[in-house]
PDB file of N, CA and C in Angstrom:
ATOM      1  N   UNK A   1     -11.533 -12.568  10.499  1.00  0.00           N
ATOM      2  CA  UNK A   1     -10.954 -12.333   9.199  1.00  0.00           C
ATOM      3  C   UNK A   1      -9.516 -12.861   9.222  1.00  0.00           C
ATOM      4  N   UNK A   2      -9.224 -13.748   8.344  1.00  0.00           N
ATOM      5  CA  UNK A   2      -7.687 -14.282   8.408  1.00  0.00           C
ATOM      6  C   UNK A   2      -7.012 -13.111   7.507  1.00  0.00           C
ATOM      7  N   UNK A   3      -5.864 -13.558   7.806  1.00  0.00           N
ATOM      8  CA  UNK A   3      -4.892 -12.196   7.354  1.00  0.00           C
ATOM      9  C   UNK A   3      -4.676 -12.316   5.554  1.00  0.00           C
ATOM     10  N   UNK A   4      -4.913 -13.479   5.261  1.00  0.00           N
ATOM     11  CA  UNK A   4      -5.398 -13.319   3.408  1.00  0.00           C
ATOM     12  C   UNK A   4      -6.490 -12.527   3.301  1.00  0.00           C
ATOM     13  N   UNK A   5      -7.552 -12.463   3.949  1.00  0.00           N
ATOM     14  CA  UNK A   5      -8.785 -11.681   3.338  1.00  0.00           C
ATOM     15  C   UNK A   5      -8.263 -10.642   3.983  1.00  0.00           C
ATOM     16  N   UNK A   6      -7.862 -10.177   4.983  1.00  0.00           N
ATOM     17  CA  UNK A   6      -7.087  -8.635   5.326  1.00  0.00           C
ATOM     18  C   UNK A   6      -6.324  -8.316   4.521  1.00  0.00           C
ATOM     19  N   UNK A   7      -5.179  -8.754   3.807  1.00  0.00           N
ATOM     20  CA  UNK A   7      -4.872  -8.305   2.569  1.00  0.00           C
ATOM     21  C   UNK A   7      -4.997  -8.157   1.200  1.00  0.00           C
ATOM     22  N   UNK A   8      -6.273  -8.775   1.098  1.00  0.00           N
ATOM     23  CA  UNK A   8      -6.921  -8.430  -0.009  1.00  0.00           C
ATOM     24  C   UNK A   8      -7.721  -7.557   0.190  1.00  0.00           C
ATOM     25  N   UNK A   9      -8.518  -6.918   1.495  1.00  0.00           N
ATOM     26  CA  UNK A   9      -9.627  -5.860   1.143  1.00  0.00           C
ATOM     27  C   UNK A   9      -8.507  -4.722   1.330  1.00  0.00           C
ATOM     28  N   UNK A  10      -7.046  -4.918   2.026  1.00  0.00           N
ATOM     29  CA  UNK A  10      -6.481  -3.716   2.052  1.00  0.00           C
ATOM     30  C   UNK A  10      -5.718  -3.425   0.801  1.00  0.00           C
ATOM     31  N   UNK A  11      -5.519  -4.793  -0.290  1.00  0.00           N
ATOM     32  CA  UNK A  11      -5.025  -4.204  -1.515  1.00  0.00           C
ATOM     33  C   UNK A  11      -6.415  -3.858  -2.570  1.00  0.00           C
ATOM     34  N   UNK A  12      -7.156  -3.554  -2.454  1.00  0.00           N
ATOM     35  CA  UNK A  12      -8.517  -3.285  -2.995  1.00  0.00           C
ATOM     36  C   UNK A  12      -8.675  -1.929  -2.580  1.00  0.00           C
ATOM     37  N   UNK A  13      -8.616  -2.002  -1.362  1.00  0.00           N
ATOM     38  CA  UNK A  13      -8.864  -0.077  -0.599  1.00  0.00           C
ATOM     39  C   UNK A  13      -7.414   0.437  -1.502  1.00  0.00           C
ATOM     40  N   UNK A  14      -6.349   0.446  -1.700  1.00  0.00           N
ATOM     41  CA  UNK A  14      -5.474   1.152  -2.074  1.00  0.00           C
ATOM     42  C   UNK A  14      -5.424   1.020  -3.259  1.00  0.00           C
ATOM     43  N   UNK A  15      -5.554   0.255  -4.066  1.00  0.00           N
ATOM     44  CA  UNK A  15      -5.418  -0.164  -5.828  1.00  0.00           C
ATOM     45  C   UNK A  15      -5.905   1.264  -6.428  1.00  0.00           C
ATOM     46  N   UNK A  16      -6.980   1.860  -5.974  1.00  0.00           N
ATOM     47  CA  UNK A  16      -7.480   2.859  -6.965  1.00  0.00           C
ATOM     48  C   UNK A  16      -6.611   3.891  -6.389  1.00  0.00           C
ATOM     49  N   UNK A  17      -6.000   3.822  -5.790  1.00  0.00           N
ATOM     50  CA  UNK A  17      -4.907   5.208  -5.355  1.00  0.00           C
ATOM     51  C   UNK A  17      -3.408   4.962  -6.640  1.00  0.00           C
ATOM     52  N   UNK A  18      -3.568   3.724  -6.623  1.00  0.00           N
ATOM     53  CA  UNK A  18      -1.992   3.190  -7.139  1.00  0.00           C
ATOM     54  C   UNK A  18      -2.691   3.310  -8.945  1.00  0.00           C
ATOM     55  N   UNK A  19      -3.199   3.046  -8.945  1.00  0.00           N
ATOM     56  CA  UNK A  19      -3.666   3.201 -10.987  1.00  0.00           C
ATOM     57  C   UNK A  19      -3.938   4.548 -11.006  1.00  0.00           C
ATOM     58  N   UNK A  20      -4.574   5.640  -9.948  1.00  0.00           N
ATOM     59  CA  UNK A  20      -4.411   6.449 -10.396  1.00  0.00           C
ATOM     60  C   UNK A  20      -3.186   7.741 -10.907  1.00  0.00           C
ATOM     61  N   UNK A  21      -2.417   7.164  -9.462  1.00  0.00           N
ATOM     62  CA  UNK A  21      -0.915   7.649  -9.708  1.00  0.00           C
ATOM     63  C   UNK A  21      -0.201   7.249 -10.754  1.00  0.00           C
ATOM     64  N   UNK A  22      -0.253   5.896 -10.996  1.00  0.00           N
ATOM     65  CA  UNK A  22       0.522   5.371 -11.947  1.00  0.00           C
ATOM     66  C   UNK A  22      -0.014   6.232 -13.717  1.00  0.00           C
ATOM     67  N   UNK A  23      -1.327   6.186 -14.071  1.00  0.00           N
ATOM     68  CA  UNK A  23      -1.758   7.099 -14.826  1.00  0.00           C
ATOM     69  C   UNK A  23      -1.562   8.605 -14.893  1.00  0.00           C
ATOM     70  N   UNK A  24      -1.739   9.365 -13.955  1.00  0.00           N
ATOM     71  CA  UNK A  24      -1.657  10.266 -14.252  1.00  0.00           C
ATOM     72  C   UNK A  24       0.046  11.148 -14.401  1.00  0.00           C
ATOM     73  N   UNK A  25       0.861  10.374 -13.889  1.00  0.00           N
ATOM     74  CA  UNK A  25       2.560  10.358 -13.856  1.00  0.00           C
ATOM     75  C   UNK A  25       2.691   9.699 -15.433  1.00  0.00           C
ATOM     76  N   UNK A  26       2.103   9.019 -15.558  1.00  0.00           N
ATOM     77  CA  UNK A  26       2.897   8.333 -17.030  1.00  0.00           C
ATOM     78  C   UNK A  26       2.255   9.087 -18.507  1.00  0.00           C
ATOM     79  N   UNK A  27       0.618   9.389 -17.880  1.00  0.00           N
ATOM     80  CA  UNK A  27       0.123  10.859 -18.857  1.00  0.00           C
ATOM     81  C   UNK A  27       1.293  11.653 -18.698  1.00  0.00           C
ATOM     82  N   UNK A  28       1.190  12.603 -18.337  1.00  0.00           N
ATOM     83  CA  UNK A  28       2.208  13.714 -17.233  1.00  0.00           C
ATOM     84  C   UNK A  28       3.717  13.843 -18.534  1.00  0.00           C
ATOM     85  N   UNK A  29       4.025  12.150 -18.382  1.00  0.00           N
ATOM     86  CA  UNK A  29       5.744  11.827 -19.122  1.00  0.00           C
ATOM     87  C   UNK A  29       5.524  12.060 -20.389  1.00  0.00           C
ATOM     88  N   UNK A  30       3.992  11.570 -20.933  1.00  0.00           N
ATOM     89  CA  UNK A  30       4.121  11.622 -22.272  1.00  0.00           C
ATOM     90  C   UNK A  30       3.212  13.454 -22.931  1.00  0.00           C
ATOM     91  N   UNK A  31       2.391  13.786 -22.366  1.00  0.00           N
ATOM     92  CA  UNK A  31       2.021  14.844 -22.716  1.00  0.00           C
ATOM     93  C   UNK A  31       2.594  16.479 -22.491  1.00  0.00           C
ATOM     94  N   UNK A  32       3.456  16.407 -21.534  1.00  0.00           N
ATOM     95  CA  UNK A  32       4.425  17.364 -20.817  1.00  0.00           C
ATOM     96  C   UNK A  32       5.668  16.849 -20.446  1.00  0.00           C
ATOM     97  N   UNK A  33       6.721  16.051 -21.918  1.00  0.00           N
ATOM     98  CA  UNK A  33       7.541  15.007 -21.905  1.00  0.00           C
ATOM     99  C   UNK A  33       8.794  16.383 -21.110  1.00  0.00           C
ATOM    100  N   UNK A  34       8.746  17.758 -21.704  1.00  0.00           N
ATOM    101  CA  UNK A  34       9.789  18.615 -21.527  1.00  0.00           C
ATOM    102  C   UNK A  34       9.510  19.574 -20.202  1.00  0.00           C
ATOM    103  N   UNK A  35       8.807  19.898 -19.570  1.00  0.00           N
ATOM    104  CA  UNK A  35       8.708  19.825 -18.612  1.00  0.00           C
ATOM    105  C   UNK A  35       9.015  19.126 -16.970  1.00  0.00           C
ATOM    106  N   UNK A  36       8.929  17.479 -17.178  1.00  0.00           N
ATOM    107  CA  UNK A  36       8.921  16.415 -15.963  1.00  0.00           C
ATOM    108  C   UNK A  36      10.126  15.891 -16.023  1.00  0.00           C
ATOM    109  N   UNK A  37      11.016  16.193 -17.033  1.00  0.00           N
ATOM    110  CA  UNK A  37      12.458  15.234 -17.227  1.00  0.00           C
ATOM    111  C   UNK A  37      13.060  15.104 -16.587  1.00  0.00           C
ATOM    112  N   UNK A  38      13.239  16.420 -15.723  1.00  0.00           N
ATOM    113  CA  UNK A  38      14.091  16.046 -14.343  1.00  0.00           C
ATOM    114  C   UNK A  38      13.504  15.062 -13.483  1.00  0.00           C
ATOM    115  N   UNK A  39      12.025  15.063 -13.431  1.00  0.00           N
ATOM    116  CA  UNK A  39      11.274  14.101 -12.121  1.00  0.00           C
ATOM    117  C   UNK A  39      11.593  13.150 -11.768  1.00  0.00           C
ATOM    118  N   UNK A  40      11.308  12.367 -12.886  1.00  0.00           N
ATOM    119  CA  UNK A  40      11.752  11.003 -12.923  1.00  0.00           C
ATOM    120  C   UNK A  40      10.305  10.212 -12.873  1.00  0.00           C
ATOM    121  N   UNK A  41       9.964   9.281 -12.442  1.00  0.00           N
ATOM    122  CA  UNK A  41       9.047   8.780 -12.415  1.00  0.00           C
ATOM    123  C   UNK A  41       8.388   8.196 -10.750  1.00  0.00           C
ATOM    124  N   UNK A  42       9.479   7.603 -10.331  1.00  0.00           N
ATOM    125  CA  UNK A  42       9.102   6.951  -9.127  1.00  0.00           C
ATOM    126  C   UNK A  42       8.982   7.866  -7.853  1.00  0.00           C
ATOM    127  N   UNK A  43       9.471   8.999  -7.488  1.00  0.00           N
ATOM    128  CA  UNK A  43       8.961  10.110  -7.138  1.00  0.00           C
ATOM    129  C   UNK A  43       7.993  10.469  -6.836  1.00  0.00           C
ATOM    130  N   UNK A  44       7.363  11.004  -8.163  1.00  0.00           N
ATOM    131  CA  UNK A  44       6.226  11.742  -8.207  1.00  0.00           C
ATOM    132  C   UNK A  44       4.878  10.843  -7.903  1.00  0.00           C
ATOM    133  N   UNK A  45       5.147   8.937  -8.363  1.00  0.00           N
ATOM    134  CA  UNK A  45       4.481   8.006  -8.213  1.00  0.00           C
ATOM    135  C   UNK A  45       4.286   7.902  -6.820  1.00  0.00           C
ATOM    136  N   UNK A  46       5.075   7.931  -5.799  1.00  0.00           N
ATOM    137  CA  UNK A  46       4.987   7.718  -4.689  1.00  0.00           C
ATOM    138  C   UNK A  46       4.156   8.593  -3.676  1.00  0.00           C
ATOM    139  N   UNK A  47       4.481   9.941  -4.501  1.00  0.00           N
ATOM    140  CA  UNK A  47       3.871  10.749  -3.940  1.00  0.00           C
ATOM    141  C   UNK A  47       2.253  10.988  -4.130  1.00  0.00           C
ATOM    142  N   UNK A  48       2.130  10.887  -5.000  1.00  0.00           N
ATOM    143  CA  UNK A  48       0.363  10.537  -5.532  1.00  0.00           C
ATOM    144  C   UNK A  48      -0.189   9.713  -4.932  1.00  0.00           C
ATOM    145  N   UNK A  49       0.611   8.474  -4.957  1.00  0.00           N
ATOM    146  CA  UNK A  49      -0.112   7.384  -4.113  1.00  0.00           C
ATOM    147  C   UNK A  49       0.286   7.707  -2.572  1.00  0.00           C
ATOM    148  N   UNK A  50       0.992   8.050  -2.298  1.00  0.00           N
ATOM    149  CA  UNK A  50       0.793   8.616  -0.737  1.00  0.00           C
ATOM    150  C   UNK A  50      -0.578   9.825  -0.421  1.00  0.00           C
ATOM    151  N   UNK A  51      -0.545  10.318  -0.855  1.00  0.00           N
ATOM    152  CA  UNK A  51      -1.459  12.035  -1.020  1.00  0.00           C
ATOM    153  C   UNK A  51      -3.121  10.834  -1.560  1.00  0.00           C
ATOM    154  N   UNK A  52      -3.370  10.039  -2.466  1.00  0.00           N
ATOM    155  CA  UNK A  52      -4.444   9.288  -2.924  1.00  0.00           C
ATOM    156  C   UNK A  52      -4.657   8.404  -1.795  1.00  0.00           C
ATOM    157  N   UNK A  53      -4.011   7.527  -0.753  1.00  0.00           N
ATOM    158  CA  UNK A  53      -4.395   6.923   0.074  1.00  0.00           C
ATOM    159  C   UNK A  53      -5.223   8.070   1.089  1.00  0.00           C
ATOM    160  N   UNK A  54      -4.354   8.763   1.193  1.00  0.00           N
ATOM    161  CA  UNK A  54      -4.431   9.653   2.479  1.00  0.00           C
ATOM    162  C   UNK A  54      -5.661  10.050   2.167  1.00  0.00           C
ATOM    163  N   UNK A  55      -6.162  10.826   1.047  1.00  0.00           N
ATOM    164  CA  UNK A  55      -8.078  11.248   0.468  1.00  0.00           C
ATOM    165  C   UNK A  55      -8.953   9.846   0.451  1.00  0.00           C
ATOM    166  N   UNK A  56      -8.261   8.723   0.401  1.00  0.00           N
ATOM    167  CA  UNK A  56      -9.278   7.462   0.208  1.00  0.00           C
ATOM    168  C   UNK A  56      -9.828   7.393   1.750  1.00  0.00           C
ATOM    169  N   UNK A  57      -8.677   7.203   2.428  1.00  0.00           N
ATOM    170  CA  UNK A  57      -9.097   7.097   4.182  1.00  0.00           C
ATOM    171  C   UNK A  57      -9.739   8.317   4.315  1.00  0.00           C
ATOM    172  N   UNK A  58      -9.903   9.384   4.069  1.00  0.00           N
ATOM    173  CA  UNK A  58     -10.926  10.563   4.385  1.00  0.00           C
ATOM    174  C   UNK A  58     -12.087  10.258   3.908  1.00  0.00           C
ATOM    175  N   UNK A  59     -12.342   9.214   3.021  1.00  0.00           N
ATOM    176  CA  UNK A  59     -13.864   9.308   2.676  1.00  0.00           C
ATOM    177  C   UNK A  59     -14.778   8.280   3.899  1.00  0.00           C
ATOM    178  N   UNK A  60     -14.029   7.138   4.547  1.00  0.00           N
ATOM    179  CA  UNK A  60     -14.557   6.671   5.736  1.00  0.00           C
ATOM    180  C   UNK A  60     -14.528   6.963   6.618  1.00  0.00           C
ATOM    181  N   UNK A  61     -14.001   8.439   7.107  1.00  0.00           N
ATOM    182  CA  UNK A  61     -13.557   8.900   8.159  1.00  0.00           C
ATOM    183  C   UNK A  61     -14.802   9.913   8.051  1.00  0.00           C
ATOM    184  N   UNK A  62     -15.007  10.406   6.790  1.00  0.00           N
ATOM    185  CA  UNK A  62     -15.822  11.510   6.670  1.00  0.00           C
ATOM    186  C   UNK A  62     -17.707  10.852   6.710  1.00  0.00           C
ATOM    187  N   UNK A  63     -17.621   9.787   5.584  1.00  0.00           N
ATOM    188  CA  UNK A  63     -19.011   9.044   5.565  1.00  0.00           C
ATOM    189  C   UNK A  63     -19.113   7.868   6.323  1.00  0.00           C
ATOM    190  N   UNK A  64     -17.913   7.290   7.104  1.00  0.00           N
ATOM    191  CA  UNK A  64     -18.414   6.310   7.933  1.00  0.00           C
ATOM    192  C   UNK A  64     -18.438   4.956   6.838  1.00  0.00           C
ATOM    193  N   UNK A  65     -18.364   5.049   5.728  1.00  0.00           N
ATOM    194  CA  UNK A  65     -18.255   3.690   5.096  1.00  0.00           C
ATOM    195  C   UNK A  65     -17.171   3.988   3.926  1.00  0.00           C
ATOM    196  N   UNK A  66     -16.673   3.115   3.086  1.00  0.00           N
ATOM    197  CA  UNK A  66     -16.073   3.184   1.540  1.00  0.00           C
ATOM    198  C   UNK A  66     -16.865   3.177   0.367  1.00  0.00           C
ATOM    199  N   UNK A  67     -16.234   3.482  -0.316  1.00  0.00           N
ATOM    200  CA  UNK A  67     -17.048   2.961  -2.115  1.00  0.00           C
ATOM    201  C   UNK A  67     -17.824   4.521  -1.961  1.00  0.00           C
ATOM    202  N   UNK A  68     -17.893   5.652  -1.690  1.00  0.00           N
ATOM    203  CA  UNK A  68     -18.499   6.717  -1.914  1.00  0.00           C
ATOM    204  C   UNK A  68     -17.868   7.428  -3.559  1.00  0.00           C
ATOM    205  N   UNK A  69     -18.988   7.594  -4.350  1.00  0.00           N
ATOM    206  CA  UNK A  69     -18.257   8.196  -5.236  1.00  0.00           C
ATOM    207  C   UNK A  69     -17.307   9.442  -4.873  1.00  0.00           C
ATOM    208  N   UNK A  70     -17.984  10.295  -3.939  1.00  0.00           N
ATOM    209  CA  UNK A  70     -17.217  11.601  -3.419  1.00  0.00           C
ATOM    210  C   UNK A  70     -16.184  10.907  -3.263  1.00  0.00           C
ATOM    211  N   UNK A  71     -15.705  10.232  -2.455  1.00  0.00           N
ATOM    212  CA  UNK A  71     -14.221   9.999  -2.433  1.00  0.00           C
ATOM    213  C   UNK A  71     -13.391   9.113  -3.437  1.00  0.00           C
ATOM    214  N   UNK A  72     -14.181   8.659  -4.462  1.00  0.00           N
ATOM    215  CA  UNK A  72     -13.162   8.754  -5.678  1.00  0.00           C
ATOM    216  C   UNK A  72     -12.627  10.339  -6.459  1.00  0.00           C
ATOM    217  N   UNK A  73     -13.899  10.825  -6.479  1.00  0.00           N
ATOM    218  CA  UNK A  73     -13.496  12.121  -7.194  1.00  0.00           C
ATOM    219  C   UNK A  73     -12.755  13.006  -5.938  1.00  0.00           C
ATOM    220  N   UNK A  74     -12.635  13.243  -4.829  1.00  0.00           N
ATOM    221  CA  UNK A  74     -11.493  13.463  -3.686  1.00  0.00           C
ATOM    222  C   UNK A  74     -10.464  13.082  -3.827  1.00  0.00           C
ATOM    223  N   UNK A  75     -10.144  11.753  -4.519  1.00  0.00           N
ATOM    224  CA  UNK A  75      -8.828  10.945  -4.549  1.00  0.00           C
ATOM    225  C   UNK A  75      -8.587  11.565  -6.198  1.00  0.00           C
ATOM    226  N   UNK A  76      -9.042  12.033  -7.111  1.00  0.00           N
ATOM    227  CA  UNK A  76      -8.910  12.132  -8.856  1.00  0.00           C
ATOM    228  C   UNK A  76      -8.162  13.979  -8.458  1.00  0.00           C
ATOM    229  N   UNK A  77      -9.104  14.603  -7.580  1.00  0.00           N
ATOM    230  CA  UNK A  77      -8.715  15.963  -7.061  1.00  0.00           C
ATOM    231  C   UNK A  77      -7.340  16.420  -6.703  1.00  0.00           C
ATOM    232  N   UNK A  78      -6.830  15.135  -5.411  1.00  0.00           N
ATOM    233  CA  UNK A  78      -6.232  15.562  -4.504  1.00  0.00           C
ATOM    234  C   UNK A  78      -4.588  14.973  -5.479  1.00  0.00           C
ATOM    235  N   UNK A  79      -4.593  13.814  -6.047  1.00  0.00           N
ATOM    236  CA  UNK A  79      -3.758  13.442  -6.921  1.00  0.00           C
ATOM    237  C   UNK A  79      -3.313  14.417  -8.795  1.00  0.00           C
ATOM    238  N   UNK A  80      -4.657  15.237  -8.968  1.00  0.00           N
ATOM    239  CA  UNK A  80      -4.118  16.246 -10.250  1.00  0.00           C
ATOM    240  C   UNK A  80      -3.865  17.278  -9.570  1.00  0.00           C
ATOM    241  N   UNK A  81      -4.184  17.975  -8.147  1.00  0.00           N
ATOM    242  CA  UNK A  81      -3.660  19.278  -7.260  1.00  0.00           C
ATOM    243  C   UNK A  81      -1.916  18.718  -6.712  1.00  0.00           C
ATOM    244  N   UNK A  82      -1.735  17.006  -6.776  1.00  0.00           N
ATOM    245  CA  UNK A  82      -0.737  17.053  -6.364  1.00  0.00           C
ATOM    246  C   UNK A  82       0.530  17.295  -7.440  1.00  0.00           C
ATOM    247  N   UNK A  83       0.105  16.431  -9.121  1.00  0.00           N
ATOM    248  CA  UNK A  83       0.577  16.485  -9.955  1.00  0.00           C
ATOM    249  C   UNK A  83       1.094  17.672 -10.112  1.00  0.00           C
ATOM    250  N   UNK A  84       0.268  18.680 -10.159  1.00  0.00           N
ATOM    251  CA  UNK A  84       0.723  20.423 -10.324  1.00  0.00           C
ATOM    252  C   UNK A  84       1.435  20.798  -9.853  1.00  0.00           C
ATOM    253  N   UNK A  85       1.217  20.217  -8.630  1.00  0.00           N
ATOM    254  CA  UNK A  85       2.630  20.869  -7.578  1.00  0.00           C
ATOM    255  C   UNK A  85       4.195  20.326  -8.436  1.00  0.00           C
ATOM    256  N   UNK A  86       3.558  19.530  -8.242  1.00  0.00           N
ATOM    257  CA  UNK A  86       5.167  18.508  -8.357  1.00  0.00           C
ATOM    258  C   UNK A  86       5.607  18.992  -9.552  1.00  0.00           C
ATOM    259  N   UNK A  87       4.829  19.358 -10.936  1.00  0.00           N
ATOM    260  CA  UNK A  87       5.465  20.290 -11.941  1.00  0.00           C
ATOM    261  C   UNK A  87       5.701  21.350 -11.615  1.00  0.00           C
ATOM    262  N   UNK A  88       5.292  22.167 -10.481  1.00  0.00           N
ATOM    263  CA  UNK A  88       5.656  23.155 -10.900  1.00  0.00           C
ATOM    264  C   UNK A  88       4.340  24.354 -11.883  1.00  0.00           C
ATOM    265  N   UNK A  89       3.204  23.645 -11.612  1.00  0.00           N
ATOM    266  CA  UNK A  89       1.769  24.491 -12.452  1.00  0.00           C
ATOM    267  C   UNK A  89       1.671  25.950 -12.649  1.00  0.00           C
ATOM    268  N   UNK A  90       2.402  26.240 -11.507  1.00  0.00           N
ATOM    269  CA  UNK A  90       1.854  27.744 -11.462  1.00  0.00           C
ATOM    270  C   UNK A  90       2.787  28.803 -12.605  1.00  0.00           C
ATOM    271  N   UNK A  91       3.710  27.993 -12.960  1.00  0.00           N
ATOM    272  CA  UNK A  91       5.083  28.551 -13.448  1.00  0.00           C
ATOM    273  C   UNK A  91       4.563  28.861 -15.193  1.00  0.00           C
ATOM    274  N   UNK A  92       3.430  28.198 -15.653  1.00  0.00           N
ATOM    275  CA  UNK A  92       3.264  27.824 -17.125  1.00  0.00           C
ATOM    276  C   UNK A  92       3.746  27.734 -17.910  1.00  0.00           C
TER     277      UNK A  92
END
């Protein structure tokens, strides 16, 4: 494998970590605009997509291959349990 096709299946394995962060932070800004103001954006982005990689690599670790739906919905889980935190959820 030359190191172009290594970085393309490794920006493919991470992409659905990064749209999902990026979505659910920019929902987040506009639906709970008074709430997140302090956050900021790039923050909370980083952190999703850190916490969303980290559940993506658990689904080959766990099934031995990728592309499992379980570990999309693991990665949709582990990124709205992280969102909460980062607001602050429990506080309502």
């Amino acid at each position: 494998m030359n190191p172009l096709l290594a970085l393309n299946h490794f920006l493919n394995f991470v992409l659905p970590a990064l749209v999902v962060a990026l979505l659910t932070v920019g929902l987040t800004q506009i639906f709970f605009r008074q709430r997140v103001k302090p956050l900021g954006w790039i923050r909370p982005i980083a952190i999703n997509f850190v916490v969303g990689c980290a559940a993506l690599l658990a689904g080959p670790w766990v099934f031995g291959n990728d592309g499992k739906w379980v570990s999309y919905m693991a990665l949709s889980v582990a990124i709205a349990t992280t969102q909460w935190v980062i607001m602050r959820g429990w506080r309502g």
